[in-house]
N, C-alpha and C. Protein backbone atom coordinates (compact mmCIF):
# COMPACT_ATOMS: atom_id res chain seq x y z
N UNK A 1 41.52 -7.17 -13.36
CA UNK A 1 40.42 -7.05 -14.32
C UNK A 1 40.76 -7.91 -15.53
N UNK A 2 39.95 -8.83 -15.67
CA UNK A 2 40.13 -9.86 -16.77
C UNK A 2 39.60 -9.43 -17.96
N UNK A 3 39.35 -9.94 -19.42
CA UNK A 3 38.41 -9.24 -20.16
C UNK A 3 36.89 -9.88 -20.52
N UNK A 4 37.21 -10.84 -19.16
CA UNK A 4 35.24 -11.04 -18.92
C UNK A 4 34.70 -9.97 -17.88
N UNK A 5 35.73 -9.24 -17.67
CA UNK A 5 34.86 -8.28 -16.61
C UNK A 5 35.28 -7.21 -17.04
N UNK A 6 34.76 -5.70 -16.41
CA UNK A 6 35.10 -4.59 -16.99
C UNK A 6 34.57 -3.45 -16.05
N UNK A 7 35.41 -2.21 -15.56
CA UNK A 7 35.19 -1.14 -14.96
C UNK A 7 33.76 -0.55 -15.20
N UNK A 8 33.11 -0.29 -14.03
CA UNK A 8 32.13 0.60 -13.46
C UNK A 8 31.99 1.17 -13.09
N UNK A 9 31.25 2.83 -12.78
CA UNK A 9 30.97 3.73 -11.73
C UNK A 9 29.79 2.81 -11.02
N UNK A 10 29.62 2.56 -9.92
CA UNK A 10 28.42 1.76 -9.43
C UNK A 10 28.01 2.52 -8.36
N UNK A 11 26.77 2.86 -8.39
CA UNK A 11 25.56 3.59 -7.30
C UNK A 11 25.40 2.76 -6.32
N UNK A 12 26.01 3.17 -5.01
CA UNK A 12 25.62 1.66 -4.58
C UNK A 12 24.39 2.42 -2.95
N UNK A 13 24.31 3.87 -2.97
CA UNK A 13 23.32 4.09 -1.85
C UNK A 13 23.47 5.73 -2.22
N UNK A 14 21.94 6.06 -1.09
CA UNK A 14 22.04 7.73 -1.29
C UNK A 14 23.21 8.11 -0.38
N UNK A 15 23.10 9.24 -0.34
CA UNK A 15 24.26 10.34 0.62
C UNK A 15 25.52 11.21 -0.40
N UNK A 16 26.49 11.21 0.49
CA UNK A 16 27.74 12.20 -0.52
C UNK A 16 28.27 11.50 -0.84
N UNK A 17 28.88 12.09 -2.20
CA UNK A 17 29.04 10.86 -3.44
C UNK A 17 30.74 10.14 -2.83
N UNK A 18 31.45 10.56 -1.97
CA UNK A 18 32.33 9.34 -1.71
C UNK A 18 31.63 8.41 -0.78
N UNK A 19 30.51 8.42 -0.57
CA UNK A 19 29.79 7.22 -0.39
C UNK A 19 28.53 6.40 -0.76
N UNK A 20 28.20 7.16 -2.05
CA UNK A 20 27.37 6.55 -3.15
C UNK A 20 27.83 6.21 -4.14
N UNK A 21 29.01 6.19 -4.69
CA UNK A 21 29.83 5.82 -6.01
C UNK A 21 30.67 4.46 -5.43
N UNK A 22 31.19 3.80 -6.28
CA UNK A 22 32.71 3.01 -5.76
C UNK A 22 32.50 2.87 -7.40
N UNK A 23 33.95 2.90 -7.56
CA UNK A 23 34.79 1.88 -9.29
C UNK A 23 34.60 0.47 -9.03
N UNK A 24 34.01 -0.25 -9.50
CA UNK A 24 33.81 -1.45 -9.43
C UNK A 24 34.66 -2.28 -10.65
N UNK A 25 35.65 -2.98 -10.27
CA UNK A 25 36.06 -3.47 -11.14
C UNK A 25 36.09 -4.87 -11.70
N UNK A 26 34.94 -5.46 -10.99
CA UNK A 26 34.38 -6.81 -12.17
C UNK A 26 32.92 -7.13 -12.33
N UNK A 27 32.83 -6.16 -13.31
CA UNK A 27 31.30 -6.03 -13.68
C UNK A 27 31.41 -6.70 -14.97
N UNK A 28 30.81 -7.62 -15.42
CA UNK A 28 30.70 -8.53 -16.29
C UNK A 28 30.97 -7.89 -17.70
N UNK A 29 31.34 -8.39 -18.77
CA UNK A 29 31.81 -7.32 -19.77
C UNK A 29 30.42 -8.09 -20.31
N UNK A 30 29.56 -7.11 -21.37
CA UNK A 30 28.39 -7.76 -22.23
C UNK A 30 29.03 -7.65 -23.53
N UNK A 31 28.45 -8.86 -24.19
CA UNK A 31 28.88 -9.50 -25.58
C UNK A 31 28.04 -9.48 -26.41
N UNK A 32 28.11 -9.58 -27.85
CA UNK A 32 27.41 -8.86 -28.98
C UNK A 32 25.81 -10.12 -28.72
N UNK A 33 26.09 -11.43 -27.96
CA UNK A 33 25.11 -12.55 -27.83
C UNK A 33 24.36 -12.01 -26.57
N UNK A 34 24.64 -10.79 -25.96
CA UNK A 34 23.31 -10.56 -25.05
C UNK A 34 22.79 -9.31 -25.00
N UNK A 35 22.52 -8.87 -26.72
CA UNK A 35 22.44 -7.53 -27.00
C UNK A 35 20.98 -7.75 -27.10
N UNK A 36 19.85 -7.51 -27.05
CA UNK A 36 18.24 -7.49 -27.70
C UNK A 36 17.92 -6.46 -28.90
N UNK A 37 17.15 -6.96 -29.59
CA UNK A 37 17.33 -6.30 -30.91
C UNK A 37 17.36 -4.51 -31.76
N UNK A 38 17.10 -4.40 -30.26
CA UNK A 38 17.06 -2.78 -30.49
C UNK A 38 18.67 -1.90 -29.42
N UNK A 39 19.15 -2.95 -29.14
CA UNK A 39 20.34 -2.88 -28.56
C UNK A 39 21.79 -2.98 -29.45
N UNK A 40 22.91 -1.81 -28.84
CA UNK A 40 24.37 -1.76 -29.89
C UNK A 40 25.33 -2.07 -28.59
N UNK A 41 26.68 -2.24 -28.64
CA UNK A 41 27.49 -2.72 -28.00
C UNK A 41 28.78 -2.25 -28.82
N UNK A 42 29.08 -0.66 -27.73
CA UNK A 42 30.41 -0.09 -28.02
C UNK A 42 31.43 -0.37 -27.08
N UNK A 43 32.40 -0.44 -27.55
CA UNK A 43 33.63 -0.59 -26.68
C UNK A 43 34.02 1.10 -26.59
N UNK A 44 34.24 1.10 -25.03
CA UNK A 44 34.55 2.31 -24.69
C UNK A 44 36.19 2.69 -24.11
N UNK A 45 36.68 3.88 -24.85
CA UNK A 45 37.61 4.52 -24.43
C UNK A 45 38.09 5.26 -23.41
N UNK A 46 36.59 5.51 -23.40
CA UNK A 46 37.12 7.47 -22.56
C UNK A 46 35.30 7.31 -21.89
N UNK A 47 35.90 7.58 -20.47
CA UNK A 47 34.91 8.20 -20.01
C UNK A 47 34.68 9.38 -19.15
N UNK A 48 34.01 10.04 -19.21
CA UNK A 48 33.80 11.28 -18.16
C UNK A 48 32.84 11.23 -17.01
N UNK A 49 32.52 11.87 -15.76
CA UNK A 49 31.37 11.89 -15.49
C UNK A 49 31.28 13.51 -14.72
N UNK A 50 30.10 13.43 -15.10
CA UNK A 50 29.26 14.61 -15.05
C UNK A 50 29.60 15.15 -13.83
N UNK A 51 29.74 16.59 -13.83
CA UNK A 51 30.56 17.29 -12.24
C UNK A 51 28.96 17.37 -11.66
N UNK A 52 27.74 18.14 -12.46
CA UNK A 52 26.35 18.27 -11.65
C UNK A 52 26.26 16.75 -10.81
N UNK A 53 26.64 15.80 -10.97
CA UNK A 53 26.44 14.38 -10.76
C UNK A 53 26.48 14.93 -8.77
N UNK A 54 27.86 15.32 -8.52
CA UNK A 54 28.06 15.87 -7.25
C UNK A 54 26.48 16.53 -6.70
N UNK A 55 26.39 17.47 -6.97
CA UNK A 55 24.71 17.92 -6.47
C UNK A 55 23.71 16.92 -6.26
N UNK A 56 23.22 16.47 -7.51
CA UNK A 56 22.10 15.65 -7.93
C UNK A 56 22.44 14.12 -6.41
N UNK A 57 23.34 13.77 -6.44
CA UNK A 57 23.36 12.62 -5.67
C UNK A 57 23.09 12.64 -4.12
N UNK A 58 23.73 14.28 -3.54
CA UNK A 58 23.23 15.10 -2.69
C UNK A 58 21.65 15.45 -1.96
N UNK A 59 21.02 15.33 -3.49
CA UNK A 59 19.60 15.82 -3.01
C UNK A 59 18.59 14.54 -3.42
N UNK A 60 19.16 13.26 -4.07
CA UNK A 60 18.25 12.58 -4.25
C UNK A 60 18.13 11.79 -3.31
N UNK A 61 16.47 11.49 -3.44
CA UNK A 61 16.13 10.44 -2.45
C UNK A 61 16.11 8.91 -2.49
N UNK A 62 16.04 7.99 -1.61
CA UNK A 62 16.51 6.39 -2.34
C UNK A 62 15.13 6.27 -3.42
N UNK A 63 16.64 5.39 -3.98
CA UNK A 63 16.18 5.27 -5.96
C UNK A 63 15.51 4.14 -5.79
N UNK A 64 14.24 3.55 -6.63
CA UNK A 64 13.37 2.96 -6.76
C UNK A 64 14.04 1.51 -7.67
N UNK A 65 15.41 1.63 -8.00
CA UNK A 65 15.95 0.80 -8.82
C UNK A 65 16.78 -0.11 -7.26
N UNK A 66 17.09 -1.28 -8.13
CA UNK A 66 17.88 -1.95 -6.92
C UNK A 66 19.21 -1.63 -6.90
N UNK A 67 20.00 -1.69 -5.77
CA UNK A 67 21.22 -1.59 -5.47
C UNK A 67 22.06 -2.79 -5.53
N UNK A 68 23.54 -2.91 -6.15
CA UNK A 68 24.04 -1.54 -6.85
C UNK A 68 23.22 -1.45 -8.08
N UNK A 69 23.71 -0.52 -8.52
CA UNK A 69 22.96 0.55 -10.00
C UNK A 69 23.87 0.63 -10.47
N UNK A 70 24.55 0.24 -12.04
CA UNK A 70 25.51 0.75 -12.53
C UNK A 70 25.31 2.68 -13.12
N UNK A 71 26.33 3.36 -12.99
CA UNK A 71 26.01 4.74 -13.09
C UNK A 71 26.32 4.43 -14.56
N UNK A 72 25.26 5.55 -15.36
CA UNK A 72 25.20 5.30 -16.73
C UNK A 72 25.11 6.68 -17.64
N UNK A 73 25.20 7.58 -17.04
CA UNK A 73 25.38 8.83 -16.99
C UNK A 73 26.20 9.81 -17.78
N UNK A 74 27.80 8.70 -18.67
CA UNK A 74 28.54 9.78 -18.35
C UNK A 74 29.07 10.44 -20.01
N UNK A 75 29.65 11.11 -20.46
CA UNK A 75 29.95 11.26 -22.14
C UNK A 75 30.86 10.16 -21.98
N UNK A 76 30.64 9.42 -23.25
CA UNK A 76 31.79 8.58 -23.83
C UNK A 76 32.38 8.78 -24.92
N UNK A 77 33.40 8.14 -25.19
CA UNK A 77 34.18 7.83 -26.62
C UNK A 77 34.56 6.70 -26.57
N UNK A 78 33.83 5.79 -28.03
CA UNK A 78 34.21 4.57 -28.18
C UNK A 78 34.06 4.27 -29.38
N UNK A 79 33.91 2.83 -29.77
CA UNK A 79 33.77 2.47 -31.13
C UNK A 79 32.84 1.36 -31.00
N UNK A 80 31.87 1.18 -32.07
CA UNK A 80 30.83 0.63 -32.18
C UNK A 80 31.03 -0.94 -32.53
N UNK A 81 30.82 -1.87 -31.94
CA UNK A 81 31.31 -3.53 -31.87
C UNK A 81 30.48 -3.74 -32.32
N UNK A 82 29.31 -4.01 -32.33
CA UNK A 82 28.02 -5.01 -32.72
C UNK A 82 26.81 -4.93 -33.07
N UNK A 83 25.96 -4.49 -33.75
CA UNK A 83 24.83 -4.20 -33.89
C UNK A 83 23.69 -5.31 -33.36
């Protein structure tokens, strides 16, 4: 992992979540130049993800978004880079 790229939970299909999740580890890192104006850009510490996540991925049906999906879901802790 370089620091043009950067860790992901990524959605990548329905079913049980060891086969709708993978860690993706070169997902492009975004920079304060491809923020839009109602957009912030934190650098993150800490992430969690949601245990309901297990259920919910269980019962949903294919997502209307394209695959992969970065999962976006989860509490963070970070610090705020860019307005």
């Amino acid at each position: 992992m370089s620091s043009a790229t950067m860790r992901a939970w990524t959605y990548i299909q329905s079913g049980l979540p060891s086969q709708t999740i993978v860690l993706d580890d070169e997902v492009p890192t975004p920079s304060a130049a491809d923020l839009g104006p109602d957009e912030l850009l934190i650098a993150v510490n800490y992430v969690t993800m949601n245990s309901g996540f297990t259920t919910m991925v269980r019962s949903l049906p294919p997502q209307p978004y394209s695959l992969p999906h970065i999962y976006n879901r989860q509490k963070r802790l970070g610090v705020l880079e860019s307005l």
